[in-house]
PDB file of N, CA and C in Angstrom:
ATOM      1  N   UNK A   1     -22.116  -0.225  20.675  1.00  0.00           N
ATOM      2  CA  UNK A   1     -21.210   0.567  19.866  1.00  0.00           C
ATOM      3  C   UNK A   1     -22.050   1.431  18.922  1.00  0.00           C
ATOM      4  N   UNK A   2     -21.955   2.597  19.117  1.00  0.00           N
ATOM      5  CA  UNK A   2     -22.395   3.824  18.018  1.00  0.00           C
ATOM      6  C   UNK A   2     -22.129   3.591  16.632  1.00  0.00           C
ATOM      7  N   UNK A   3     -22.581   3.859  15.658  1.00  0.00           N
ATOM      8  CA  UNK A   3     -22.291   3.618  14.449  1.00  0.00           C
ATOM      9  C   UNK A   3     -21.599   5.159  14.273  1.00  0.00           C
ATOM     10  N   UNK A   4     -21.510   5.885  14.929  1.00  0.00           N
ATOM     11  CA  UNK A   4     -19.931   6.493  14.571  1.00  0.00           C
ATOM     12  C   UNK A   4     -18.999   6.365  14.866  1.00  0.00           C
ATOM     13  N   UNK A   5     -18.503   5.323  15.994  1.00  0.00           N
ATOM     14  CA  UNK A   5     -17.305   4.996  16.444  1.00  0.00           C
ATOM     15  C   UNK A   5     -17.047   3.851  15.201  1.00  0.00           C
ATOM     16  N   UNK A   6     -18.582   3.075  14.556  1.00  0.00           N
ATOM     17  CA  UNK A   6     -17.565   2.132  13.910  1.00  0.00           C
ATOM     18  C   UNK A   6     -17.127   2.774  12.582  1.00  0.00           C
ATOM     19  N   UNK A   7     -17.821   3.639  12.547  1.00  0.00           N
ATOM     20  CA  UNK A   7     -17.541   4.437  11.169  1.00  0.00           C
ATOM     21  C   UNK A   7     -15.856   5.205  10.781  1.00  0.00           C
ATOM     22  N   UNK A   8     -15.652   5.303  12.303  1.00  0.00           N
ATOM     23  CA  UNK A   8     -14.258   6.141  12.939  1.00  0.00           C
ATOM     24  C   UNK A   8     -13.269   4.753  12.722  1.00  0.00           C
ATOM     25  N   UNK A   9     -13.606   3.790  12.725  1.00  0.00           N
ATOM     26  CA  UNK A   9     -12.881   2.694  13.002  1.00  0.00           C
ATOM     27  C   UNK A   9     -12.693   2.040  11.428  1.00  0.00           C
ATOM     28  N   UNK A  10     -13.271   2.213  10.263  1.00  0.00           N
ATOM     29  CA  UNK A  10     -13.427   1.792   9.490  1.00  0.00           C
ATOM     30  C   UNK A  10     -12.848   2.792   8.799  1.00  0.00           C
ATOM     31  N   UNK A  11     -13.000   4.085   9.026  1.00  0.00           N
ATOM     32  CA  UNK A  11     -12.229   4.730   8.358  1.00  0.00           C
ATOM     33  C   UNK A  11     -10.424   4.796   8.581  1.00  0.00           C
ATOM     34  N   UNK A  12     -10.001   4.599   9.767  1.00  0.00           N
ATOM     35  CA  UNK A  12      -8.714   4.728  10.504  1.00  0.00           C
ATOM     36  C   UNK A  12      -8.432   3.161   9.798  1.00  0.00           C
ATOM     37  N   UNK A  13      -8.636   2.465   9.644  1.00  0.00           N
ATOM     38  CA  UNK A  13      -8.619   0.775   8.760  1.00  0.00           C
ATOM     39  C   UNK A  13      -8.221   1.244   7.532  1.00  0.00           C
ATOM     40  N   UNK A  14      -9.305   1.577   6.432  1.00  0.00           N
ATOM     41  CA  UNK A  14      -8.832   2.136   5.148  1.00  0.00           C
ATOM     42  C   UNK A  14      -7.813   3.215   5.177  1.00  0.00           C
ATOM     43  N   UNK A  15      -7.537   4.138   5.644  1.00  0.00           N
ATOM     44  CA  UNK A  15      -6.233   4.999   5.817  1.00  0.00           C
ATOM     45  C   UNK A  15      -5.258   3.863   6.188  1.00  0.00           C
ATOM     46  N   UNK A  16      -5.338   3.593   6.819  1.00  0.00           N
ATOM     47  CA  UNK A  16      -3.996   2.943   6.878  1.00  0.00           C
ATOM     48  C   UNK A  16      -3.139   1.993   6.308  1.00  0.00           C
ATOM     49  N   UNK A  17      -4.682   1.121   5.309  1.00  0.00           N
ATOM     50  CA  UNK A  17      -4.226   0.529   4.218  1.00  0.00           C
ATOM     51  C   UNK A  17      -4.110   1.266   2.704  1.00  0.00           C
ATOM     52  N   UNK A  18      -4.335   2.245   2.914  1.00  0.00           N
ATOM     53  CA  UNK A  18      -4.070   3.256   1.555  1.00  0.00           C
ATOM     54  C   UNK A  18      -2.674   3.725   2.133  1.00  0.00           C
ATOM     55  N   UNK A  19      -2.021   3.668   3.199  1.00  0.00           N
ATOM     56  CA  UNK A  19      -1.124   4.695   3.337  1.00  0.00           C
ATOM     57  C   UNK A  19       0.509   3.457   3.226  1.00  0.00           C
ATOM     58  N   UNK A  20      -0.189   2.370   3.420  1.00  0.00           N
ATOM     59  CA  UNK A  20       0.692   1.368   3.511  1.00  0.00           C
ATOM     60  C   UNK A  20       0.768   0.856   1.577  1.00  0.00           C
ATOM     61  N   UNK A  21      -0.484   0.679   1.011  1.00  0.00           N
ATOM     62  CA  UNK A  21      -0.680   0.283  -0.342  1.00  0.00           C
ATOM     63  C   UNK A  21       0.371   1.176  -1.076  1.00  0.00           C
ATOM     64  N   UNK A  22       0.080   3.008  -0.789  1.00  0.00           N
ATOM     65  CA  UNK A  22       0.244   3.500  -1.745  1.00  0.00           C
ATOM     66  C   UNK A  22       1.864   4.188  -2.718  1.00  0.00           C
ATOM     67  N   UNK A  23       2.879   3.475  -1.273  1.00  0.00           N
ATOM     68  CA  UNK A  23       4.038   3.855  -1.605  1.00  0.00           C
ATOM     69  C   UNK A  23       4.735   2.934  -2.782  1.00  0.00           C
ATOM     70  N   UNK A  24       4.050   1.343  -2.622  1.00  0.00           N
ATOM     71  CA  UNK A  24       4.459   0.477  -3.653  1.00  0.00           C
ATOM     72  C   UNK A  24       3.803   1.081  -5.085  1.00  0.00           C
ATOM     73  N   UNK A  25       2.448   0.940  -5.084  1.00  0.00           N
ATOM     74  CA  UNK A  25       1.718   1.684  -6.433  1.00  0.00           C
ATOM     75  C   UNK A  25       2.349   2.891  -7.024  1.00  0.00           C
ATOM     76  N   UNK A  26       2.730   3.955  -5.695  1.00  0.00           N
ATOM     77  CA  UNK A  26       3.299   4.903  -6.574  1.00  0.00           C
ATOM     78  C   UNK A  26       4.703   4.899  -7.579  1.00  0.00           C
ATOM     79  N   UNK A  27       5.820   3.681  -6.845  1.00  0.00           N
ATOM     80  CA  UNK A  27       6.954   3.364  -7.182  1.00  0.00           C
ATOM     81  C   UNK A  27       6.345   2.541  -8.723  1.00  0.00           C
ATOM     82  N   UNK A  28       5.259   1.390  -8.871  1.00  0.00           N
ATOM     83  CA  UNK A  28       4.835   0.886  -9.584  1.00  0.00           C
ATOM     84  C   UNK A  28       4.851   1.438 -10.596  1.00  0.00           C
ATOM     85  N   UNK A  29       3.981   2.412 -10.490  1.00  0.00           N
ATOM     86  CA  UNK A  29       3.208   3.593 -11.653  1.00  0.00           C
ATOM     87  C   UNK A  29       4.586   4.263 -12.487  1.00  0.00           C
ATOM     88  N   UNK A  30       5.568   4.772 -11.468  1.00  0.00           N
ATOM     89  CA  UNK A  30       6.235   5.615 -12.051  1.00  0.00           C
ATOM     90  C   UNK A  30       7.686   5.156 -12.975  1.00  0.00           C
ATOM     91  N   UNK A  31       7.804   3.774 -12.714  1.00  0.00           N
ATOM     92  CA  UNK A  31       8.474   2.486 -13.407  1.00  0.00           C
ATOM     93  C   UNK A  31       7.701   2.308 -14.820  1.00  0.00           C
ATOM     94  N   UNK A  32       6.407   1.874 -14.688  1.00  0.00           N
ATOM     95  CA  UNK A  32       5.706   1.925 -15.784  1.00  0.00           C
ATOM     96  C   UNK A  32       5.434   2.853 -16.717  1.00  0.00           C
ATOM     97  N   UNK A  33       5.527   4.325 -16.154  1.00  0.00           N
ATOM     98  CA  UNK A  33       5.657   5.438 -16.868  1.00  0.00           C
ATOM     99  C   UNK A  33       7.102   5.718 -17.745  1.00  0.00           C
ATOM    100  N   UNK A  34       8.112   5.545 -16.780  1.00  0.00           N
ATOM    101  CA  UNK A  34       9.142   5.678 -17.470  1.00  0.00           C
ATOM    102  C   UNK A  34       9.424   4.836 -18.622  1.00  0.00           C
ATOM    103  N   UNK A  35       8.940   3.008 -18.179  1.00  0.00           N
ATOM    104  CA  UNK A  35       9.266   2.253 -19.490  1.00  0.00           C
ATOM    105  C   UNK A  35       8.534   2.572 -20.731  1.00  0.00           C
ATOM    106  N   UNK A  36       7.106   3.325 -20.721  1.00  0.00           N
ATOM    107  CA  UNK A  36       6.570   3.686 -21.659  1.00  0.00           C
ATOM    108  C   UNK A  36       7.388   4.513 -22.063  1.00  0.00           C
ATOM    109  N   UNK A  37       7.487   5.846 -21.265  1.00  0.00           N
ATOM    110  CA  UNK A  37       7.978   6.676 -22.397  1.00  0.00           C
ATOM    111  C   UNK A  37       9.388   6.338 -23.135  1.00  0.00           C
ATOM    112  N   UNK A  38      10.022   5.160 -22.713  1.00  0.00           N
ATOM    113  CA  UNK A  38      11.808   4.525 -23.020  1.00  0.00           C
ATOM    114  C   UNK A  38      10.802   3.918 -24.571  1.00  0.00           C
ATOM    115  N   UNK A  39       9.921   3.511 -24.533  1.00  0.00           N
ATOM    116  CA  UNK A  39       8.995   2.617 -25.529  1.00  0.00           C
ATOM    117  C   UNK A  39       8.576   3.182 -26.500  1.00  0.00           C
ATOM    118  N   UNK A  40       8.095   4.674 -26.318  1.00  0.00           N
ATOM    119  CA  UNK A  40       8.047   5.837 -27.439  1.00  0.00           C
ATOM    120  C   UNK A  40       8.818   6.188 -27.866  1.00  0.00           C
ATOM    121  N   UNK A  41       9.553   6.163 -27.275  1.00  0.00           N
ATOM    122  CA  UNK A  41      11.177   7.035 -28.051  1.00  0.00           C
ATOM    123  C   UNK A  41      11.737   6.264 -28.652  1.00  0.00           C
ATOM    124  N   UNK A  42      12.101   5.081 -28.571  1.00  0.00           N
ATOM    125  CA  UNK A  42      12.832   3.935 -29.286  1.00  0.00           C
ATOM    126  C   UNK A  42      11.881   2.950 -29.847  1.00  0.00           C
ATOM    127  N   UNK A  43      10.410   3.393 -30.141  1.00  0.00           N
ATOM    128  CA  UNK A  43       9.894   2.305 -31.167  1.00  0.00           C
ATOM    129  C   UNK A  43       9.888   0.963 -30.831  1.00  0.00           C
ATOM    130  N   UNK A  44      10.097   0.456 -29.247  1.00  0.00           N
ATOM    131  CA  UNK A  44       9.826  -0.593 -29.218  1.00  0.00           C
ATOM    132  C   UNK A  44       8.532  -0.705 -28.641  1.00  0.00           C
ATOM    133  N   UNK A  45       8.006  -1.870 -29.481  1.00  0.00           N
ATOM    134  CA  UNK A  45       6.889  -2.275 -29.401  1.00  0.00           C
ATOM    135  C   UNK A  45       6.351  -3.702 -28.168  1.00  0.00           C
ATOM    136  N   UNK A  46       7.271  -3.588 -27.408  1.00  0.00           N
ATOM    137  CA  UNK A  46       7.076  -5.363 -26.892  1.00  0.00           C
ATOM    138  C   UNK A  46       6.064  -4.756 -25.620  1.00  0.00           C
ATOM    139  N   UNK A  47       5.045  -5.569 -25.403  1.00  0.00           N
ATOM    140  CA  UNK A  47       3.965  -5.462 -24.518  1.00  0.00           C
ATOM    141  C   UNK A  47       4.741  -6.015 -23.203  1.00  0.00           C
ATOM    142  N   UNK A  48       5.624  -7.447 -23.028  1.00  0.00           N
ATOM    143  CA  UNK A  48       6.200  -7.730 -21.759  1.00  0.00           C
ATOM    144  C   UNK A  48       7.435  -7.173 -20.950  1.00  0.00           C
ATOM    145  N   UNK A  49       7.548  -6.331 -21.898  1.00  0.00           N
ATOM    146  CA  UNK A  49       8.377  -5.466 -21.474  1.00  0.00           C
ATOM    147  C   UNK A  49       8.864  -4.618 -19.863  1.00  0.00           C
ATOM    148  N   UNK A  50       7.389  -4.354 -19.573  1.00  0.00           N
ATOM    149  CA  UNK A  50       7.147  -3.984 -18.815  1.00  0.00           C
ATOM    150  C   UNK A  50       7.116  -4.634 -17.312  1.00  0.00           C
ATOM    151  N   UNK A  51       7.067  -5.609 -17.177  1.00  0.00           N
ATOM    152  CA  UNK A  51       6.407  -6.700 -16.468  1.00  0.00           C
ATOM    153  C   UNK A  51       7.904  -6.844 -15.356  1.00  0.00           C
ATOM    154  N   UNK A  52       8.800  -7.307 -15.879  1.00  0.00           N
ATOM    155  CA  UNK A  52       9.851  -7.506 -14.889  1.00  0.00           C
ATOM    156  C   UNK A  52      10.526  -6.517 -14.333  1.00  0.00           C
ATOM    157  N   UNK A  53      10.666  -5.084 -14.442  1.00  0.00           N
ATOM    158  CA  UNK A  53      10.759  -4.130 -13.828  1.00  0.00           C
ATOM    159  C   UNK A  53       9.880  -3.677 -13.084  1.00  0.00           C
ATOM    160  N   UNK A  54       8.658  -3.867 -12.948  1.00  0.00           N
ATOM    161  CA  UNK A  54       7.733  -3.574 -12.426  1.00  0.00           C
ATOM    162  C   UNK A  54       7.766  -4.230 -11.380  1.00  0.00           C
ATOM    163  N   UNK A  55       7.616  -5.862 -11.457  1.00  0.00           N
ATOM    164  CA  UNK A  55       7.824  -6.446 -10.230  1.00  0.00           C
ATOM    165  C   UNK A  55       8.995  -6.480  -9.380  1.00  0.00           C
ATOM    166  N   UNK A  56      10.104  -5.994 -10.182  1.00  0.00           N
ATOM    167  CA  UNK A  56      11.620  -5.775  -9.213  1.00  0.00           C
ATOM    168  C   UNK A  56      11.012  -4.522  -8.191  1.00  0.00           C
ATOM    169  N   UNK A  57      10.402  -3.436  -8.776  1.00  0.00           N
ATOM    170  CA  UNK A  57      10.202  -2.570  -8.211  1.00  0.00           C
ATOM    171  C   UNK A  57       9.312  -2.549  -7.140  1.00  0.00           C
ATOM    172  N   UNK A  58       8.229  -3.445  -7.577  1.00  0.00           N
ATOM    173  CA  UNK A  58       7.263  -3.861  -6.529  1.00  0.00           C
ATOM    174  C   UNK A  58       7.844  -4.967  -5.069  1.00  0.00           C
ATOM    175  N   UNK A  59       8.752  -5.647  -5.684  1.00  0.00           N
ATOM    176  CA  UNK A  59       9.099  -6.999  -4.503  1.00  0.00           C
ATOM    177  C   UNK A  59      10.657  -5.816  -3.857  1.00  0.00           C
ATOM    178  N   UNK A  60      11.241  -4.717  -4.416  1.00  0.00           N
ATOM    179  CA  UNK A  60      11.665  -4.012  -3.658  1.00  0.00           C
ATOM    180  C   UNK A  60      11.189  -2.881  -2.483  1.00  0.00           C
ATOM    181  N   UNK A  61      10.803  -1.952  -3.175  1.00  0.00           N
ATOM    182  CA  UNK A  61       9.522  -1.234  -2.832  1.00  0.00           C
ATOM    183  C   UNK A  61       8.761  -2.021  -1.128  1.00  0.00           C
ATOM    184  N   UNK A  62       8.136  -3.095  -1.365  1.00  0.00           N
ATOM    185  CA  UNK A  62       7.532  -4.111   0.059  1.00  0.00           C
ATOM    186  C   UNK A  62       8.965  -4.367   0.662  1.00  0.00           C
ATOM    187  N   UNK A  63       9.870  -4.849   0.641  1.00  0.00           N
ATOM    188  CA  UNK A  63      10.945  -5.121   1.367  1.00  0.00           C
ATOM    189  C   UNK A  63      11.328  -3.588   2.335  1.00  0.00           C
ATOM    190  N   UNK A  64      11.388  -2.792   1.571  1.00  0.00           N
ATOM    191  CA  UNK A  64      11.931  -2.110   2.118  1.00  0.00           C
ATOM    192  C   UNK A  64      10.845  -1.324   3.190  1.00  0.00           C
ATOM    193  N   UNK A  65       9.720  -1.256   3.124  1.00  0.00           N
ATOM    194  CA  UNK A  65       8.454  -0.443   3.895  1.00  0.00           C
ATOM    195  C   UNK A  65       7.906  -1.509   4.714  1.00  0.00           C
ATOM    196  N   UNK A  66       8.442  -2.678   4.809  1.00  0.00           N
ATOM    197  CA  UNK A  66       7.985  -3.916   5.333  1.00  0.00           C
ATOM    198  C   UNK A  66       7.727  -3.254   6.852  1.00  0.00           C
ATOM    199  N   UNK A  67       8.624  -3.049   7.433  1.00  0.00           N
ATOM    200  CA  UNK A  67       8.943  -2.567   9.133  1.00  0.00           C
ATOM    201  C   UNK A  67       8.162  -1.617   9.401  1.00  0.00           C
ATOM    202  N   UNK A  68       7.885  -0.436   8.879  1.00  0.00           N
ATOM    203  CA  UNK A  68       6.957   0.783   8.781  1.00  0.00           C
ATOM    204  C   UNK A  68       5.400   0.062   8.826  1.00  0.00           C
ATOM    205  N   UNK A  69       4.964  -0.699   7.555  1.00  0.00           N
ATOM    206  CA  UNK A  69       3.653  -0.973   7.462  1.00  0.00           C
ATOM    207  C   UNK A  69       3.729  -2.307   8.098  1.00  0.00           C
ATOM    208  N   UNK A  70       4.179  -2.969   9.041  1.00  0.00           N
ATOM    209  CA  UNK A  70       4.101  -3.636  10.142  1.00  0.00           C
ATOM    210  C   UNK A  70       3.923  -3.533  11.170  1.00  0.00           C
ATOM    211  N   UNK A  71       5.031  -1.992  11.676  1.00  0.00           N
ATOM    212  CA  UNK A  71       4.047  -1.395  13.111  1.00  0.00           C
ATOM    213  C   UNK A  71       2.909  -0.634  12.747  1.00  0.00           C
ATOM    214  N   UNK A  72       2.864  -0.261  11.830  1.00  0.00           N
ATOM    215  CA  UNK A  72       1.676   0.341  11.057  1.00  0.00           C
ATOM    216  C   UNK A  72       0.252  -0.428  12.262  1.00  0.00           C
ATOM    217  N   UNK A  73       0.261  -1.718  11.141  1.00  0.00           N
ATOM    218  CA  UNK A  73      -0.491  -2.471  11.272  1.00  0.00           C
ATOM    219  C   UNK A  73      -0.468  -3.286  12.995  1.00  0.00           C
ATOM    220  N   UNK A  74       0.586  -2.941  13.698  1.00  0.00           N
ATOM    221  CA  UNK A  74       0.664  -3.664  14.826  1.00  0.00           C
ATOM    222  C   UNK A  74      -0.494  -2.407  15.863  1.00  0.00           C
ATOM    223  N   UNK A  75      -0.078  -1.577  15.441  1.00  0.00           N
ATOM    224  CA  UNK A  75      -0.628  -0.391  16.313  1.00  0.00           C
ATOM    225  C   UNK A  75      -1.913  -0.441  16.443  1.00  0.00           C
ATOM    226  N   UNK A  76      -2.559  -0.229  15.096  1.00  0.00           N
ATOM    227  CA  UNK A  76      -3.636  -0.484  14.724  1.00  0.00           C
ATOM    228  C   UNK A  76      -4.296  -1.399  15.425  1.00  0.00           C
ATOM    229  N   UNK A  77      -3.762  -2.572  15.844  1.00  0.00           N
ATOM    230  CA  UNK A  77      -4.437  -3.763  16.339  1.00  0.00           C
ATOM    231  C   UNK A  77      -4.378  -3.712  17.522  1.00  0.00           C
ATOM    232  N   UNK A  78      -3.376  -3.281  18.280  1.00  0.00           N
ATOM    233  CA  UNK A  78      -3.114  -2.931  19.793  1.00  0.00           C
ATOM    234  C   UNK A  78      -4.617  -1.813  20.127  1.00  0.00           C
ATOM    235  N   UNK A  79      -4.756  -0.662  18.758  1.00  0.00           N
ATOM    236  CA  UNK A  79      -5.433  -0.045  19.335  1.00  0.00           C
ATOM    237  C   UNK A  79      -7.047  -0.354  19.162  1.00  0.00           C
ATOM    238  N   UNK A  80      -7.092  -1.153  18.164  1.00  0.00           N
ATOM    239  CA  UNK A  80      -8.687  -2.000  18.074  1.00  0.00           C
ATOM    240  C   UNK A  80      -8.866  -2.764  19.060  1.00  0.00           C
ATOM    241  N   UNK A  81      -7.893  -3.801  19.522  1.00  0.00           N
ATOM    242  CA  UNK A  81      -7.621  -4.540  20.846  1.00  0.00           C
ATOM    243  C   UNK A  81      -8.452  -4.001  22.037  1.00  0.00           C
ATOM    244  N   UNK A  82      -7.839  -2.815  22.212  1.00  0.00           N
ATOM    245  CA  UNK A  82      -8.044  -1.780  23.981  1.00  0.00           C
ATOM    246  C   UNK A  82      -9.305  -1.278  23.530  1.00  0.00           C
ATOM    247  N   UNK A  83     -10.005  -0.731  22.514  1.00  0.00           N
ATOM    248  CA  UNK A  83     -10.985  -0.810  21.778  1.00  0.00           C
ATOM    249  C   UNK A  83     -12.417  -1.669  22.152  1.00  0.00           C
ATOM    250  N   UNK A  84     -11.634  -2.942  21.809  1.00  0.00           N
ATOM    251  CA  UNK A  84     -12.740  -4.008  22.417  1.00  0.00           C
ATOM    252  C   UNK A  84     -13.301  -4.218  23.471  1.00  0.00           C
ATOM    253  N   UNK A  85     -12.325  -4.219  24.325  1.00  0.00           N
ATOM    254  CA  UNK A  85     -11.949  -4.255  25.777  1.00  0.00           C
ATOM    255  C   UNK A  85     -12.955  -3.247  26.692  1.00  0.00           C
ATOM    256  N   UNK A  86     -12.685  -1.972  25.951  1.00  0.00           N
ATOM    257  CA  UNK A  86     -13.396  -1.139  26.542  1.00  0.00           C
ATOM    258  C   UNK A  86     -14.503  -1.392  26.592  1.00  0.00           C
ATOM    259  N   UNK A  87     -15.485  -1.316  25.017  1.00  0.00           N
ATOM    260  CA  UNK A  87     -16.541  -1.525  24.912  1.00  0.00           C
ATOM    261  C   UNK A  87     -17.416  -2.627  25.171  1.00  0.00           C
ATOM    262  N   UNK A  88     -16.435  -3.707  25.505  1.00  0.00           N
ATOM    263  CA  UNK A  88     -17.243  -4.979  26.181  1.00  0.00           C
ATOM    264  C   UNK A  88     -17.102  -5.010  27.697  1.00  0.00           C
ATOM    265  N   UNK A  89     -16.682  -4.144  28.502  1.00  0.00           N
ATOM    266  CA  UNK A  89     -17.072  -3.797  29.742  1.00  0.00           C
ATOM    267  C   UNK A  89     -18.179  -2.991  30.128  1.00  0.00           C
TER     268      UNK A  89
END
């Protein structure tokens, strides 16, 4: 195996876990943004504030992209699979 095929392979790995990661983080982020700025405006000061909306958003967020970043990940493996196959013939 060429060290650019594994390089090709390592990169198609990280894409696909950035592409699967990044829809929860972004929902994350933008929950957390909003409770801040709800936190500036009304002077509340509570640090845990944050915490249980965040994870509603997060344990929703995975539920719902579950099926997507599953064949995601099925494909991926089917195609590392035929991958192997090849190159060990």
């Amino acid at each position: 195996m060429s060290q650019q095929l594994a390089l090709n392979l390592l990169n198609e790995a990280i894409k696909i876990g950035v592409m699967v990661a990044a829809p929860v983080l972004l929902a994350s982020l933008i929950v957390g943004l909003i409770i801040s700025i709800f936190q500036v405006v009304t002077s509340i000061q509570e640090i845990t504030l944050t915490f249980i909306p965040k994870i509603l958003t997060t344990a929703i967020m995975i539920i719902l992209i579950l099926p997507w970043a599953t064949n995601s990940f099925v494909t991926f493996t089917k195609m590392l699979f035929k991958f192997i196959i090849q190159v060990s013939k």
